[in-house]
N, C-alpha and C. Protein backbone atom coordinates (compact mmCIF):
# COMPACT_ATOMS: atom_id res chain seq x y z
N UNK A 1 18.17 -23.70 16.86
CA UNK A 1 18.24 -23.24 18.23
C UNK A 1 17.44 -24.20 19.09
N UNK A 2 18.18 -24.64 20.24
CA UNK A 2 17.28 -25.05 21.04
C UNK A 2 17.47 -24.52 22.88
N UNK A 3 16.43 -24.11 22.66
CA UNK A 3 16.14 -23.31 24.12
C UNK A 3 15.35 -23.94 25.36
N UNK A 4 16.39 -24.01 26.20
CA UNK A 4 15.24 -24.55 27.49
C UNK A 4 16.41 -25.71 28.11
N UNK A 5 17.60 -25.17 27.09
CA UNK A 5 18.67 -26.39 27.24
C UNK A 5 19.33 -26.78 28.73
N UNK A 6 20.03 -28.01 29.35
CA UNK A 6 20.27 -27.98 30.40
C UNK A 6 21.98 -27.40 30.29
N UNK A 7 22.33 -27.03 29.04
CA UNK A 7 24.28 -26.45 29.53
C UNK A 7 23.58 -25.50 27.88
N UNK A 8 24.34 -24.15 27.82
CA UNK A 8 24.58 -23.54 26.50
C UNK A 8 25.61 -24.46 25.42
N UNK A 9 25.10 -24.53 24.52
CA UNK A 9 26.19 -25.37 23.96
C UNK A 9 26.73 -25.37 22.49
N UNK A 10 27.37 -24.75 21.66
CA UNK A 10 27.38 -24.69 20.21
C UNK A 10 28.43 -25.32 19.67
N UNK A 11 27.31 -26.37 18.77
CA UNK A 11 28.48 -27.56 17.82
C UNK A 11 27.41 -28.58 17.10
N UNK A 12 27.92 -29.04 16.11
CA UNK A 12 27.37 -30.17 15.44
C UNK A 12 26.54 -29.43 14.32
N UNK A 13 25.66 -29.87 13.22
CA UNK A 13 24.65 -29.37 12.05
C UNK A 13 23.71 -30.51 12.30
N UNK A 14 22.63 -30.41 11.35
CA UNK A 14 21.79 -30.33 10.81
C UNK A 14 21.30 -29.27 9.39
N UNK A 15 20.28 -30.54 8.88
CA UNK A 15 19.78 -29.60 7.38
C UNK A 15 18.98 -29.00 7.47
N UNK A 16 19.30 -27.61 7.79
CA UNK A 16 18.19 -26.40 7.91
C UNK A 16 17.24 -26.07 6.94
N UNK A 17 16.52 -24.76 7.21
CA UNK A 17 15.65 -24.45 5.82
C UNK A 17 16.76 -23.71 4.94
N UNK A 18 17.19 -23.20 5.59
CA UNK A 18 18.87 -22.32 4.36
C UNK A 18 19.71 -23.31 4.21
N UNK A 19 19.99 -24.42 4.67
CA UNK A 19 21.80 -25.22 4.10
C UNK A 19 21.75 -25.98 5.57
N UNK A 20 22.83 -26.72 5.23
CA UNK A 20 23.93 -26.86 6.26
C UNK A 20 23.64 -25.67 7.69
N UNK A 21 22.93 -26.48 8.88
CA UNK A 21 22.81 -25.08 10.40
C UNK A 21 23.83 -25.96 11.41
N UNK A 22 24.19 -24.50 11.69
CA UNK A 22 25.16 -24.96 13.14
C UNK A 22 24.13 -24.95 14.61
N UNK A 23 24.12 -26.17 15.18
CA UNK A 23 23.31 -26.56 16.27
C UNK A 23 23.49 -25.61 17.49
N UNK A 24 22.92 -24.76 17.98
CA UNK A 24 23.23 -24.27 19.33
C UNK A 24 21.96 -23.96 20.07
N UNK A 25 22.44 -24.71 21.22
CA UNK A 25 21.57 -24.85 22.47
C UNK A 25 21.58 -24.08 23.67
N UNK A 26 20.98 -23.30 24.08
CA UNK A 26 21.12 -22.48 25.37
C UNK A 26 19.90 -22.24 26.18
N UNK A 27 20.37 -22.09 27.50
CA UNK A 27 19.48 -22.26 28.68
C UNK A 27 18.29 -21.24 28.98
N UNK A 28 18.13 -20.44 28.15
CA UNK A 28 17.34 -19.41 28.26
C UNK A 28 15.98 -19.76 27.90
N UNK A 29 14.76 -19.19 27.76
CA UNK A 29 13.36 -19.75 27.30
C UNK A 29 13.58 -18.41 26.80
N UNK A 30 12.20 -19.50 25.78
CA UNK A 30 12.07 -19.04 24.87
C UNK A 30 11.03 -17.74 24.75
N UNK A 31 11.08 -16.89 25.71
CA UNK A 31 10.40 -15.62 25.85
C UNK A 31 10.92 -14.48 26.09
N UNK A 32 10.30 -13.46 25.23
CA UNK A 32 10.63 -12.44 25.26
C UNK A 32 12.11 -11.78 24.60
N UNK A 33 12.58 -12.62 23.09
CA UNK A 33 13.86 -12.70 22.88
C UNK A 33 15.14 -13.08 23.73
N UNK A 34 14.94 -13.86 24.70
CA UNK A 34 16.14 -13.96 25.85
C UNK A 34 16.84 -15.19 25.25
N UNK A 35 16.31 -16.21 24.52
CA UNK A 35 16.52 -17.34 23.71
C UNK A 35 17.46 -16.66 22.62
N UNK A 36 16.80 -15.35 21.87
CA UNK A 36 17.72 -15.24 20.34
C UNK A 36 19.47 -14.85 20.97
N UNK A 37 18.86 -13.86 22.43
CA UNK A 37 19.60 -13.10 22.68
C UNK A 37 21.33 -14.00 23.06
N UNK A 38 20.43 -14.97 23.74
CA UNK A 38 21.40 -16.07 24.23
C UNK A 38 22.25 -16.89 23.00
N UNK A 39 21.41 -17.06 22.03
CA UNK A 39 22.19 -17.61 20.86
C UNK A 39 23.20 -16.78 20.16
N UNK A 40 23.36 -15.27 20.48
CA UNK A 40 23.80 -14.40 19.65
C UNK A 40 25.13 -14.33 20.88
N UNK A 41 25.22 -14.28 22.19
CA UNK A 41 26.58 -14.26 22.92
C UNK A 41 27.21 -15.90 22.64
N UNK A 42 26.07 -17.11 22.28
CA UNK A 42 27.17 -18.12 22.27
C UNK A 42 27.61 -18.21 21.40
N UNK A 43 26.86 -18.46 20.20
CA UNK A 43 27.97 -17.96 19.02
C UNK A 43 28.99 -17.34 18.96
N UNK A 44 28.76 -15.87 19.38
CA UNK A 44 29.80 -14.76 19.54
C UNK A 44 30.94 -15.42 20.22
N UNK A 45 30.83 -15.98 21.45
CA UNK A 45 31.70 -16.67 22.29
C UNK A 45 32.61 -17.63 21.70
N UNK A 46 31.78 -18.73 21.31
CA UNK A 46 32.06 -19.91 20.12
C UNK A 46 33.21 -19.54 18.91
N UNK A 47 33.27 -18.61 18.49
CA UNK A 47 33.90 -17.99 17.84
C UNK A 47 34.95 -17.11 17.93
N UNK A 48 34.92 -16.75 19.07
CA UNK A 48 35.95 -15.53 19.71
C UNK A 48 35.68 -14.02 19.33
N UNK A 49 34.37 -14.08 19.10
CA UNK A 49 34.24 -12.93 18.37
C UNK A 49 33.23 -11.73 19.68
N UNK A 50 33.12 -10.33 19.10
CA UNK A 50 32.25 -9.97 20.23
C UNK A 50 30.67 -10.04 19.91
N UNK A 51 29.83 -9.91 20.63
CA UNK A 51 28.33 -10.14 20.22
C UNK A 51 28.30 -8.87 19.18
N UNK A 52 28.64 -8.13 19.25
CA UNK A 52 28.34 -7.01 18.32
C UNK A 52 28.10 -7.41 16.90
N UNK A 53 29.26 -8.30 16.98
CA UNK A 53 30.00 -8.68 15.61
C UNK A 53 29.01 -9.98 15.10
N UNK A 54 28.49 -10.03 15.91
CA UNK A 54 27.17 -11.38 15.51
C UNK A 54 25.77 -10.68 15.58
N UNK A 55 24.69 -10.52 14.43
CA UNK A 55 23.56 -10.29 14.49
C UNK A 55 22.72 -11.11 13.80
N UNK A 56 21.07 -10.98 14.23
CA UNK A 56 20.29 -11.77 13.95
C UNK A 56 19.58 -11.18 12.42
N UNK A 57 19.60 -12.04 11.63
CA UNK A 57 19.21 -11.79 9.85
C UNK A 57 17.69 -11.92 10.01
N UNK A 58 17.50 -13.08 10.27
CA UNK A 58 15.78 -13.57 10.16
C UNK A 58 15.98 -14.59 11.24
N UNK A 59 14.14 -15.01 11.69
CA UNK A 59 14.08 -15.69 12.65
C UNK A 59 13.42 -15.24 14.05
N UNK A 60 13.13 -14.09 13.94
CA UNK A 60 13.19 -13.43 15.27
C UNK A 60 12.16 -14.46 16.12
N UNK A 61 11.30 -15.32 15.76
CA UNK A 61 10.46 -16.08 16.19
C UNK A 61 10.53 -17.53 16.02
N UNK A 62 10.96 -18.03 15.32
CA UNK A 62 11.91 -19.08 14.52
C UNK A 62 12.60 -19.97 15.58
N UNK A 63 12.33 -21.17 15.64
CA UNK A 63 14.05 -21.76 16.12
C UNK A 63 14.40 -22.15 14.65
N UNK A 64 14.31 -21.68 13.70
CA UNK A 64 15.69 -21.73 12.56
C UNK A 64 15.70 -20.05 12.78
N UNK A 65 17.12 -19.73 12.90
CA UNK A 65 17.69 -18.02 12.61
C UNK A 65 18.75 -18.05 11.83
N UNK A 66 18.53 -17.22 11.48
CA UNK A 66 20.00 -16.69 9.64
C UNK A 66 20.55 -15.34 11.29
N UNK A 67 21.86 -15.72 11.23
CA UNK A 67 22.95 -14.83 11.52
C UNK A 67 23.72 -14.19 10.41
N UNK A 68 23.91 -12.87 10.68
CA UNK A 68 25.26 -12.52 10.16
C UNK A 68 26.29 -12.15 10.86
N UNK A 69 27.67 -12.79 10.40
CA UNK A 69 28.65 -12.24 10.85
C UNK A 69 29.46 -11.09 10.56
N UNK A 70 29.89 -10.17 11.10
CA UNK A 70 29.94 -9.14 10.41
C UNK A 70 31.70 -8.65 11.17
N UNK A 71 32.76 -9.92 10.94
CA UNK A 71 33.81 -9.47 11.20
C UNK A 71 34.84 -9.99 10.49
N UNK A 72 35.95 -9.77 10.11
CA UNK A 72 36.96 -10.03 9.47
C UNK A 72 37.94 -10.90 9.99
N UNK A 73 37.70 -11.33 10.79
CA UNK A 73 38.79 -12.23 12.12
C UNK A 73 39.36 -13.11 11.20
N UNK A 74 40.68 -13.30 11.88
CA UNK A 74 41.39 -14.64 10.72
C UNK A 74 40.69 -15.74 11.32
N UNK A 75 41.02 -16.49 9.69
CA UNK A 75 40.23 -17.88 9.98
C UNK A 75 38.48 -18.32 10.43
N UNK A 76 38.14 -17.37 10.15
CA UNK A 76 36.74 -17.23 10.81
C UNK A 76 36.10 -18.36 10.12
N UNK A 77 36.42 -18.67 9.06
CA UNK A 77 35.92 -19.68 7.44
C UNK A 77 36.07 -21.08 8.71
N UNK A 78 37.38 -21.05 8.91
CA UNK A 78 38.05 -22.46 9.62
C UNK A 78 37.30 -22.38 10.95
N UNK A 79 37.42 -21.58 12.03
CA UNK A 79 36.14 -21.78 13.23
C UNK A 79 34.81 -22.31 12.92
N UNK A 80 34.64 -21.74 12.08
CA UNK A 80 32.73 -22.31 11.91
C UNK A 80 32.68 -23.64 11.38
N UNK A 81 33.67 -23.83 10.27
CA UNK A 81 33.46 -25.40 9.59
C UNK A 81 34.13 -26.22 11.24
N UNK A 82 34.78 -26.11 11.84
CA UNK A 82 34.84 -26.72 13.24
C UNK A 82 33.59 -26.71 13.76
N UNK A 83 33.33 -25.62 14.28
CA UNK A 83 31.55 -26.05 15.17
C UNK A 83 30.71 -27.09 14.09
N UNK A 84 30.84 -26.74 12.71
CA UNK A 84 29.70 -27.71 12.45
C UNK A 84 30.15 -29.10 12.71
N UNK A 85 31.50 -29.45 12.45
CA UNK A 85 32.02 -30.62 12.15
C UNK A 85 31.36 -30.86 13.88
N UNK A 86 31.56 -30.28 14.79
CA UNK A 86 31.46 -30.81 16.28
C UNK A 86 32.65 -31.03 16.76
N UNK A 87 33.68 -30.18 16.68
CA UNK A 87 35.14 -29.90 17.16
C UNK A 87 35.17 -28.27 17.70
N UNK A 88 35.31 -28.41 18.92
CA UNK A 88 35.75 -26.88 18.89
C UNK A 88 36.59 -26.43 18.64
């Protein structure tokens, strides 16, 4: 996560502490959860999915966070390996 960004933005990796992380950047600071909160609609967005359907695993303090996704959408496998690749 990187917060404080000048556009919201989700795409590209890096080698996290879990694997393979999908990069996302958003304009929010980093107080008061408005940062996690912001990472959890772009994703959601990024994906086509609703925020519901995206929650935060670990991290709550972290710029590394474990998401789960918690929807069945087709292709969902194929969206995400896109954001990492840096293709939307």
């Amino acid at each position: 996560m990187r917060p404080g960004a000048s556009r919201t933005r989700v795409g590209g990796r890096y080698d996290g502490p879990h694997g393979p992380a999908l990069i996302v950047a958003v304009t929010a600071p980093p107080v008061d959860g408005r940062a996690t909160e912001a990472v959890l609609r772009a994703v959601a967005d990024a994906l086509g999915l609703r925020v519901r359907d995206v929650r935060l695993h670990s991290g709550t303090a972290s710029r590394d966070k474990l998401l789960a996704v918690t929807s069945s959408a087709p292709d969902l496998a194929g969206r995400i390996q896109a954001l990492l690749d840096g293709t939307p």
